[in-house]
Each structure stands twice: as C-alpha cells, then as structure tokens.
Protein backbone atom coordinates (compact mmCIF):
# COMPACT_ATOMS: atom_id res chain seq x y z
CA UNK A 1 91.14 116.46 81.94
CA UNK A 2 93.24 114.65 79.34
CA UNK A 3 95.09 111.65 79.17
CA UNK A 4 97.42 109.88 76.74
CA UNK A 5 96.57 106.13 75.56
CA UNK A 6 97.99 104.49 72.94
CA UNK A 7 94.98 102.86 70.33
CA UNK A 8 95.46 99.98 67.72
CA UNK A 9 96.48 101.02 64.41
CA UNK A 10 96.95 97.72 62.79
CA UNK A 11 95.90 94.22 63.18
CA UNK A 12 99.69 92.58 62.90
CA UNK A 13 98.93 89.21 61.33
CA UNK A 14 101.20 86.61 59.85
CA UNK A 15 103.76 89.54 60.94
CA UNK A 16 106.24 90.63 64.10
CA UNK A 17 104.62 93.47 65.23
CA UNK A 18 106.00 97.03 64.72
CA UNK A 19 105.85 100.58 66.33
CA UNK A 20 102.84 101.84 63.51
CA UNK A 21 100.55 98.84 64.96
CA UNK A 22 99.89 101.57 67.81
CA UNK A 23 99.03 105.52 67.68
CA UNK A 24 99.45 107.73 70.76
CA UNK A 25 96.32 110.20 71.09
CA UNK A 26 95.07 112.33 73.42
CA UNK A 27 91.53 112.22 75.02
CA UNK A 28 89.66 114.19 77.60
CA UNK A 29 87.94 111.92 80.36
CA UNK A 30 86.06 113.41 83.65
CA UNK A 31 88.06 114.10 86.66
CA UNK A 32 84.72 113.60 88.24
CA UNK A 33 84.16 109.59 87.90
CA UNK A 34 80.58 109.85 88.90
CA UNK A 35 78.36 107.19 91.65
CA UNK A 36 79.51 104.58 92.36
CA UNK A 37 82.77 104.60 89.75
CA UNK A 38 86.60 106.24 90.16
CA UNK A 39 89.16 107.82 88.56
CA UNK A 40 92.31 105.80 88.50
CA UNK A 41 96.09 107.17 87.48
CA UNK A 42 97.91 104.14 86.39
CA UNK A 43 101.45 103.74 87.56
CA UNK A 44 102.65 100.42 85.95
CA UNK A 45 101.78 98.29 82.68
CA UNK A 46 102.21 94.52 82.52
CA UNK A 47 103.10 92.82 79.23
CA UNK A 48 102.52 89.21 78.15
CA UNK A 49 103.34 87.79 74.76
CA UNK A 50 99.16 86.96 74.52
CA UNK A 51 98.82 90.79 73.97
CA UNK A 52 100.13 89.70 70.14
CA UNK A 53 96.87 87.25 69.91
CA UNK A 54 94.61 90.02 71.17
CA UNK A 55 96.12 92.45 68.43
CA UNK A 56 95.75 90.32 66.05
CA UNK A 57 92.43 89.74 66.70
CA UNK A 58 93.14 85.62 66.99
CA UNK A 59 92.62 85.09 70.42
CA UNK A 60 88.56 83.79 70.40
CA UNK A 61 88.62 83.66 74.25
CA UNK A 62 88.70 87.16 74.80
CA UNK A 63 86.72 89.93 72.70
CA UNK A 64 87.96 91.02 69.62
CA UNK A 65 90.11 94.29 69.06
CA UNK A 66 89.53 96.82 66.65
CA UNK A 67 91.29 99.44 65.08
CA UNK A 68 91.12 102.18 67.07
CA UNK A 69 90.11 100.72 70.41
CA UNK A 70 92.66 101.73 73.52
CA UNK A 71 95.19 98.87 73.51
CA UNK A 72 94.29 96.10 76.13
CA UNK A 73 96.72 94.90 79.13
CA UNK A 74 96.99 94.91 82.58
CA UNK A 75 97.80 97.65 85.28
CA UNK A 76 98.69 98.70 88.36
CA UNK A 77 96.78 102.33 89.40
CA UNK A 78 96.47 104.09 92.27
CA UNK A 79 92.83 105.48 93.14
CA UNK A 80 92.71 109.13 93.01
CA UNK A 81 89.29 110.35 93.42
CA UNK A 82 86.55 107.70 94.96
CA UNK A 83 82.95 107.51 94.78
CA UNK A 84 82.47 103.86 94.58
CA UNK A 85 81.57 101.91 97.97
CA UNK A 86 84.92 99.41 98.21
CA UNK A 87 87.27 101.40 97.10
CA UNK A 88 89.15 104.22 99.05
CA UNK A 89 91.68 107.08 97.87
CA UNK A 90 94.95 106.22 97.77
CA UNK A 91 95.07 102.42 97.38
CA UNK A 92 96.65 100.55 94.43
CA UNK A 93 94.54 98.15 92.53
CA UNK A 94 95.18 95.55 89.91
CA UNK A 95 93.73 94.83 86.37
CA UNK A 96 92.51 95.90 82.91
CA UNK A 97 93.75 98.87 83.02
CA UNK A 98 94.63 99.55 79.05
CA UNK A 99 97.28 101.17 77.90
CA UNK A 100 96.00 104.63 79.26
CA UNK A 101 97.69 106.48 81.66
CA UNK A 102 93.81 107.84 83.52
CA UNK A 103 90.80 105.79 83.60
CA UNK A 104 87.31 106.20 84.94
CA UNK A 105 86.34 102.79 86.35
CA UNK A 106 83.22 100.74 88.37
CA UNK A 107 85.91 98.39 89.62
CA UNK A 108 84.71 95.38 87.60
CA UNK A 109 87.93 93.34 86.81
CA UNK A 110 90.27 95.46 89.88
CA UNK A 111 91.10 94.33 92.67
CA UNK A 112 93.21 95.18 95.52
CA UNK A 113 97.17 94.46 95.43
CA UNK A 114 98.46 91.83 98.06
CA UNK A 115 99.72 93.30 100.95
CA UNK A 116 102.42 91.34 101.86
CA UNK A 117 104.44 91.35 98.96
CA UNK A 118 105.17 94.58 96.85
CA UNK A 119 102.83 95.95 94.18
CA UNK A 120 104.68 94.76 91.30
CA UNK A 121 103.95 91.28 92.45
CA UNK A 122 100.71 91.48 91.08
CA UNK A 123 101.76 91.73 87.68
CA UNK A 124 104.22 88.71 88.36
CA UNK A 125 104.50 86.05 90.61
CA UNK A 126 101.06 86.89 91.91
CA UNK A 127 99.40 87.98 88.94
CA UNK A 128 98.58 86.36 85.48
CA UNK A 129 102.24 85.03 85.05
CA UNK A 130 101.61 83.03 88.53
CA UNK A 131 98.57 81.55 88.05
CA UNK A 132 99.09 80.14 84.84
CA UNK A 133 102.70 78.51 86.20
CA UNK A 134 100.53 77.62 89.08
CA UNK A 135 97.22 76.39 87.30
CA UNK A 136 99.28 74.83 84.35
CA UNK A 137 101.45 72.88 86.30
CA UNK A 138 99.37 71.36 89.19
CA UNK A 139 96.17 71.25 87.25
CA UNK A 140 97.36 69.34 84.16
CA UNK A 141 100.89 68.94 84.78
CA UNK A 142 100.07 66.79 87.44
CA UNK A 143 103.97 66.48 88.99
CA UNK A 144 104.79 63.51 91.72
CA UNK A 145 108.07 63.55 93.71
CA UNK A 146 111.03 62.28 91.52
CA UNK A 147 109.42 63.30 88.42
CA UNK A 148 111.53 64.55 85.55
CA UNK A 149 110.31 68.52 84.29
CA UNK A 150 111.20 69.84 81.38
CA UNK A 151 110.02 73.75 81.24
CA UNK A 152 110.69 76.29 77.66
CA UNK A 153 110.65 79.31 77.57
CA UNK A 154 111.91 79.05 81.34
CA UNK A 155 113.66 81.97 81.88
CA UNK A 156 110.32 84.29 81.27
CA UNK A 157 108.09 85.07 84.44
CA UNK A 158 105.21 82.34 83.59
CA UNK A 159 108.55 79.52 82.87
CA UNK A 160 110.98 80.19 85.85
CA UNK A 161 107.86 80.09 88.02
CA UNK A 162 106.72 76.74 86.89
CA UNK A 163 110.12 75.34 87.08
CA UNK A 164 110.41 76.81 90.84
CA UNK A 165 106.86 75.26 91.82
CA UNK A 166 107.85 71.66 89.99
CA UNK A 167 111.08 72.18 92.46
CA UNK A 168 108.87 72.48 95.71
CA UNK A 169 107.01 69.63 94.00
CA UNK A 170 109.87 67.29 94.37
CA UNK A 171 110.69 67.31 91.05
CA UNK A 172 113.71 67.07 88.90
CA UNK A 173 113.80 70.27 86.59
CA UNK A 174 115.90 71.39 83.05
CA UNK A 175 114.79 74.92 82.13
CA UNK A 176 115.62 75.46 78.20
CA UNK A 177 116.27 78.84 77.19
CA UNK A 178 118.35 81.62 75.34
CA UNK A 179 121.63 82.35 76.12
CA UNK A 180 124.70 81.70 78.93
CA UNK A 181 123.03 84.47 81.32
CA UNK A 182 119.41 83.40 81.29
CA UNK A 183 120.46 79.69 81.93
CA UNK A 184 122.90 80.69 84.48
CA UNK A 185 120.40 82.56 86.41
CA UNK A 186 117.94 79.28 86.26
CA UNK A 187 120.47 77.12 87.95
CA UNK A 188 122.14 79.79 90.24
CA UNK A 189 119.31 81.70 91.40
CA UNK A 190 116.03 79.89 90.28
CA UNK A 191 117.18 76.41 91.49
CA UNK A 192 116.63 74.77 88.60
CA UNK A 193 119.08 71.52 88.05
CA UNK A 194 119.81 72.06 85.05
CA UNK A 195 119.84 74.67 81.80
CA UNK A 196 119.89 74.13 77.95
CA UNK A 197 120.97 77.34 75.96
CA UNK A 198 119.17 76.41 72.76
CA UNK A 199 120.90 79.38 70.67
CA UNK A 200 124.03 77.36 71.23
CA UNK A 201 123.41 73.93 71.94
CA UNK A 202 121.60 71.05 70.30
CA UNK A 203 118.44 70.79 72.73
CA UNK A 204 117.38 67.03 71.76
CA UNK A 205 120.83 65.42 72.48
CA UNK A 206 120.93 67.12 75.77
CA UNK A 207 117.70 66.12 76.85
CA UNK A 208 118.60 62.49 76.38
CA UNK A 209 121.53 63.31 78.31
CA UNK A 210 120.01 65.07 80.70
CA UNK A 211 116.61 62.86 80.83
CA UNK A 212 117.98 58.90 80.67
CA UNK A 213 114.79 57.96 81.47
CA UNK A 214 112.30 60.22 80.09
CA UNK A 215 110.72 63.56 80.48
CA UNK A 216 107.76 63.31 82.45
CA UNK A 217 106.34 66.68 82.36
CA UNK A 218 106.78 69.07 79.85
CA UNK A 219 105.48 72.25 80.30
CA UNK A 220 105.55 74.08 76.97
CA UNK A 221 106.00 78.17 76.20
CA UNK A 222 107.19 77.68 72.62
CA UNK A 223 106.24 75.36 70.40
CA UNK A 224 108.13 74.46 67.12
CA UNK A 225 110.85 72.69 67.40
CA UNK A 226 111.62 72.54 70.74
CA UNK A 227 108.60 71.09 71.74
CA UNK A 228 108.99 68.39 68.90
CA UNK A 229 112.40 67.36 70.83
CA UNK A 230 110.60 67.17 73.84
CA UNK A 231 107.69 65.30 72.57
CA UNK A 232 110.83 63.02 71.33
CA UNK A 233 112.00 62.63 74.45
CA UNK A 234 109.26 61.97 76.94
CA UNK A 235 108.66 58.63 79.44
CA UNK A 236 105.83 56.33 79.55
CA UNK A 237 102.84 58.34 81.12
CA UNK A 238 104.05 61.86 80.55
CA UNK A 239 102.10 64.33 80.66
CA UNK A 240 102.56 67.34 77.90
CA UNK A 241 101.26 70.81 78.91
CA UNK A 242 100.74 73.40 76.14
CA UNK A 243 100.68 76.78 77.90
CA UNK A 244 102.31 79.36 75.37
CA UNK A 245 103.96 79.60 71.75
CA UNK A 246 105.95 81.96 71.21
CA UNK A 247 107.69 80.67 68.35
CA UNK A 248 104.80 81.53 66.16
CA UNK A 249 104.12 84.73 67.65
CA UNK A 250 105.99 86.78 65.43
CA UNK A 251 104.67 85.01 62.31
CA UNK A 252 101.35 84.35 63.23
CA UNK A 253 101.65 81.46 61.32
CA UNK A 254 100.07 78.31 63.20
CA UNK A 255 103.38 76.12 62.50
CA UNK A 256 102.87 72.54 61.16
CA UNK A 257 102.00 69.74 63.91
CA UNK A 258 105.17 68.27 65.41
CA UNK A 259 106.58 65.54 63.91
CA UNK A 260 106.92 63.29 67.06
CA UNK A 261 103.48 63.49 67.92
CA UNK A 262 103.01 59.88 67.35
CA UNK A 263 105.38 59.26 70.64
CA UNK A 264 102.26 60.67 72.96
CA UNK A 265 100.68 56.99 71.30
CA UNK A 266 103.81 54.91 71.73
CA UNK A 267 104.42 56.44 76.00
CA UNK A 268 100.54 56.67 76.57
CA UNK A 269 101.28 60.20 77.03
CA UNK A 270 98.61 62.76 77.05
CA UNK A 271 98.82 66.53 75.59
CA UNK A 272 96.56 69.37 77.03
CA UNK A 273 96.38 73.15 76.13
CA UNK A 274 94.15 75.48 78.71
CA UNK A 275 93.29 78.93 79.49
CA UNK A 276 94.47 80.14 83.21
CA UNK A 277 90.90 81.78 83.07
CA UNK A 278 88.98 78.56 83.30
CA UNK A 279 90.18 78.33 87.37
CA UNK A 280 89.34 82.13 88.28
CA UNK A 281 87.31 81.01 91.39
CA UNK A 282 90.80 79.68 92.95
CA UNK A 283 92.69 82.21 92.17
CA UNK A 284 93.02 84.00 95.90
CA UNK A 285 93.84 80.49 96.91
CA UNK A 286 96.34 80.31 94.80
CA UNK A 287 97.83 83.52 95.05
CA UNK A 288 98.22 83.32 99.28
CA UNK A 289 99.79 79.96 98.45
CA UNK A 290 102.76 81.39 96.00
CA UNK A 291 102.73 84.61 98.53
CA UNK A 292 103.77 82.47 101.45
CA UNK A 293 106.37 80.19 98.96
CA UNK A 294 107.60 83.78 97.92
CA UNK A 295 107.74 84.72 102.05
CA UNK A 296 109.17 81.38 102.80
CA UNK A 297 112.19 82.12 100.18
CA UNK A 298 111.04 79.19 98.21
CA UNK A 299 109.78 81.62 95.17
CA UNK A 300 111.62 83.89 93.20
CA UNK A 301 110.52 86.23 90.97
CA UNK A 302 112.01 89.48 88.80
CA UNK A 303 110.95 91.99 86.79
CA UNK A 304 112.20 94.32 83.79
CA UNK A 305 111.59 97.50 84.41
CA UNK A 306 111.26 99.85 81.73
CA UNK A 307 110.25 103.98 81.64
CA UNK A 308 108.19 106.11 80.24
CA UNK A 309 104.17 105.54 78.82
CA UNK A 310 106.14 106.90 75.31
CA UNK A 311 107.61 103.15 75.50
CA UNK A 312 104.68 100.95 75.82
CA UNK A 313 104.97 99.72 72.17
CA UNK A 314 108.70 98.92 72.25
CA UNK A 315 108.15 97.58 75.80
CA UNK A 316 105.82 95.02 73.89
CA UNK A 317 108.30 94.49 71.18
CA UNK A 318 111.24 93.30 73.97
CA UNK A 319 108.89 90.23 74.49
CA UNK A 320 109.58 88.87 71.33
CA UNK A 321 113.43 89.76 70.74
CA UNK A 322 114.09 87.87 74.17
CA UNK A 323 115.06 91.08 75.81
CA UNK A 324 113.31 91.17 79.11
CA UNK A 325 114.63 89.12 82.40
CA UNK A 326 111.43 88.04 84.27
CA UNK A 327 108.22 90.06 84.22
CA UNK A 328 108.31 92.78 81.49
CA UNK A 329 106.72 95.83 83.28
CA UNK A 330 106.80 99.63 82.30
CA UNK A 331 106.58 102.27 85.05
CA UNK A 332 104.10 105.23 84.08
CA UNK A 333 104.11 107.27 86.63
CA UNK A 334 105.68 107.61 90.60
C-alpha cells in the first residue's frame, strides 16, 4: 500500500524555516505489519517549536536528522490491523508517529490515549506540552503560596499551562504575550491575574508595576529580551526556569547572554534549563494528576486545529508567526 510522508529537504540553520525545507513523497509500506508489530493510520499531528532544533540538526538530546529522513513529531493513530500482543484494533495510541500518514510499528514509544479526557489531550494538556509545564514548574520552579510568577510565551499550550498550575499553586501569576486577544484570554479564561501585550507595551516597566516586590519565578519560553527584563526584575531567592526560546528559533542564532545576568548574583537567584525527558518514569503520575485538575475545571487547555496532511509544513510555520491559540494540531484523517 502507499502512503504520503513528508521528508527533510533542508537543514534550516541560522534561518526561519520555509515550505522547500520539506518534500512530500510517496512510499509503499506492508499492509501486513508482521509478528508482533501493527499498522497504524495516523489521524492527528502535534507541533512544538523544538521540531525547528530537530531540523536543524541542533538539538544533541535527540538523534540527528538527515536529509531525507521522514520528518519527526508526534501523533495520534488509530490501530488498523494488529498482530502485536498489547495492542488491539481500533484503539488510538500516542507518539512518534512522523509526519506519515501509515506506519508499521512494534509499539516502542506508543502508548494508549487517556480515557477520560478526549484524544487530543494527549498532544496537549496531557502530552509533551503538559509535562514540561508540569515538570518545569514543580521540579525547578519550585512555587510556594503567595509567590509572584512570571510565565512568556504564556499564551502557547506549554505557557498557559504553567501559569494555570502556578495558580492552583497559590501563586500570583502575569502571563506576557502577543497581542489584546491572547492576553485577554489569559486573564478571562486562563485565570491568570494579569497580562502584558509585549507588541504594544513596554514589558520591564510593567513588571515593576505589576511585581513591587519581585518576580519570584520566572518560567521562560523566549529568551532575548524579555527574559533580560525579567532577570531585571526578580526578588531575593528567585528561581529562573529556562524551558523554551523561541526568540532565536527563527534565526538559529544563539543570542548574546542577557545583560542582567549579574542580578541572579545580587538576589541569590538561581537559573536552570532541563529536558522534560529527564522525569519520564513520572510521567503517568503526572498526567492522572493534570487529568483530574482538567476534570475538576481547574485546567484549561485549547487547541488549533488545522486540515489536511498537504499542510503539515505551514502548520509548522504558524508556530513561529504567533498564529496558533493553544496546542497547534493538524487533523489527517477522520
């Protein structure tokens, strides 16, 4: 049988990344999967600004990507045709899927979607985005009741769910992001206390206005700029977490270390990045404990839902123009 998949044309370094960086193909795979493997159609693809790094062939914690090899991300797919001993026909797993819209799998790396919570959840709230809110946050974050939180980037899936977790937390929390309807959504809908619009206000006087006393955890999807305002602006103790930076992404261009670095010395402040993969043995604790915050109406979570497998590059591209609202998903098939 054949199947479309879309392969890396182009490493895009020092570069935003364009439509040419990826070439749709056909290829012929086996309907029959063989012992103890299946054949899985895939029905959504999850995007995450990291798929840049891994086209790029930056991102040392994962293995490299070559031209030519099927473009690497995460799926939802339903299992067609079974011969492996844990999975049945008919149910919808999670994982590595590629951007391919059959696969022949052994079900290393897939795993079951949550049943109490629909299957899209697994690509959000549940799925990468979650745990690294989740593992980011708690792990290094480290928030106490009456803390102050400062989250960038918060209006994307891994931001508004940090912000929403520092919230159950106890904690005081200003979301910065781009534009009057992200930072409504934040306050209105996401519970946030307050919102910065960066594209049209000055972020380091209103964090001083917001944050009299100091910003005691920042957690950090940016870089550049904004995090050198934060760094400007924490309290004594605070601790900085470096989850994502997008504002290199584009360029590929590691930008120059932020100027008010020296204030981590001056608050006794520490700074920590990580890699959400370095807590993988908690991870179904951690996802029943955001399903039942999600259950309890505690957790909210969106996604932007695109069409068509034709898409997948441009679906990428949305990441970086600020486009999506929550989870940036493209549906593949019914």
């Amino acid at each position: 049988m054949k199947t479309r998949q879309w392969l890396l044309a182009d490493h895009p370094r020092g570069r935003p990344l364009r439509e040419e960086d990826f070439r749709l193909v056909e290829a012929e795979i086996s309907d029959d999967p063989g012992p103890g493997r299946m054949l899985l159609q895939t029905l959504w693809l999850g995007f995450d600004p990291a798929q840049k790094g891994w086209a790029e062939n930056v991102a040392d914690y994962v293995a490299p990507m070559r031209i030519g090899d099927v473009m690497r991300g995460s799926g939802i797919a339903r299992v067609v045709r079974s011969r492996h001993p844990r999975f049945a026909e008919g149910e919808l797993l999670v994982g590595l899927t590629g951007w391919t819209e059959w696969l022949v799998s052994d079900g290393i790396g897939f795993e079951r979607v949550h049943p109490g919570l629909p299957p899209l959840a697994m690509l959000s709230v549940l799925g990468t985005t979650g745990l690294t809110a989740w593992c980011g946050l708690f792990k290094l974050g480290e928030p106490r009741p009456g803390d102050t939180v400062v989250i960038s980037g918060a209006a994307g899936a891994t931001g508004s769910t940090a912000g929403q977790l520092a919230k159950v937390a106890g904690c005081r929390v200003i979301g910065i992001a781009g534009g009057p309807e992200k930072c409504a959504w934040l306050v209105d809908e996401a519970g946030f206390d307050a919102a910065i619009d960066y594209k049209n206000e000055e972020v380091r006087p209103r964090l001083k206005e917001l944050a009299p006393r100091g910003i005691d955890v920042v957690f950090d999807n940016v870089g550049g700029q904004i995090l050198d305002d934060m760094l400007a602006e924490i309290a004594t103790g605070a601790r900085v977490v470096i989850c994502g930076g997008i504002s290199r992404y584009e360029t590929g261009v590691l930008p120059a270390g932020p100027q008010n670095y020296f204030n981590l010395v001056f608050r006794r402040g520490t700074m920590r990045g990580f890699i959400v993969l370095d807590w993988a043995s908690e991870f179904p604790a951690i996802r029943q404990r955001l399903a039942d915050l999600v259950n309890a109406g505690r957790l909210r979570w969106r996604v932007d839902e695109q069409q068509g497998f034709e898409n997948a590059p441009r679906t990428l591209m949305r990441l970086f123009r600020g486009e999506n609202r929550g989870k940036q998903v493209l549906k593949v098939a019914d």
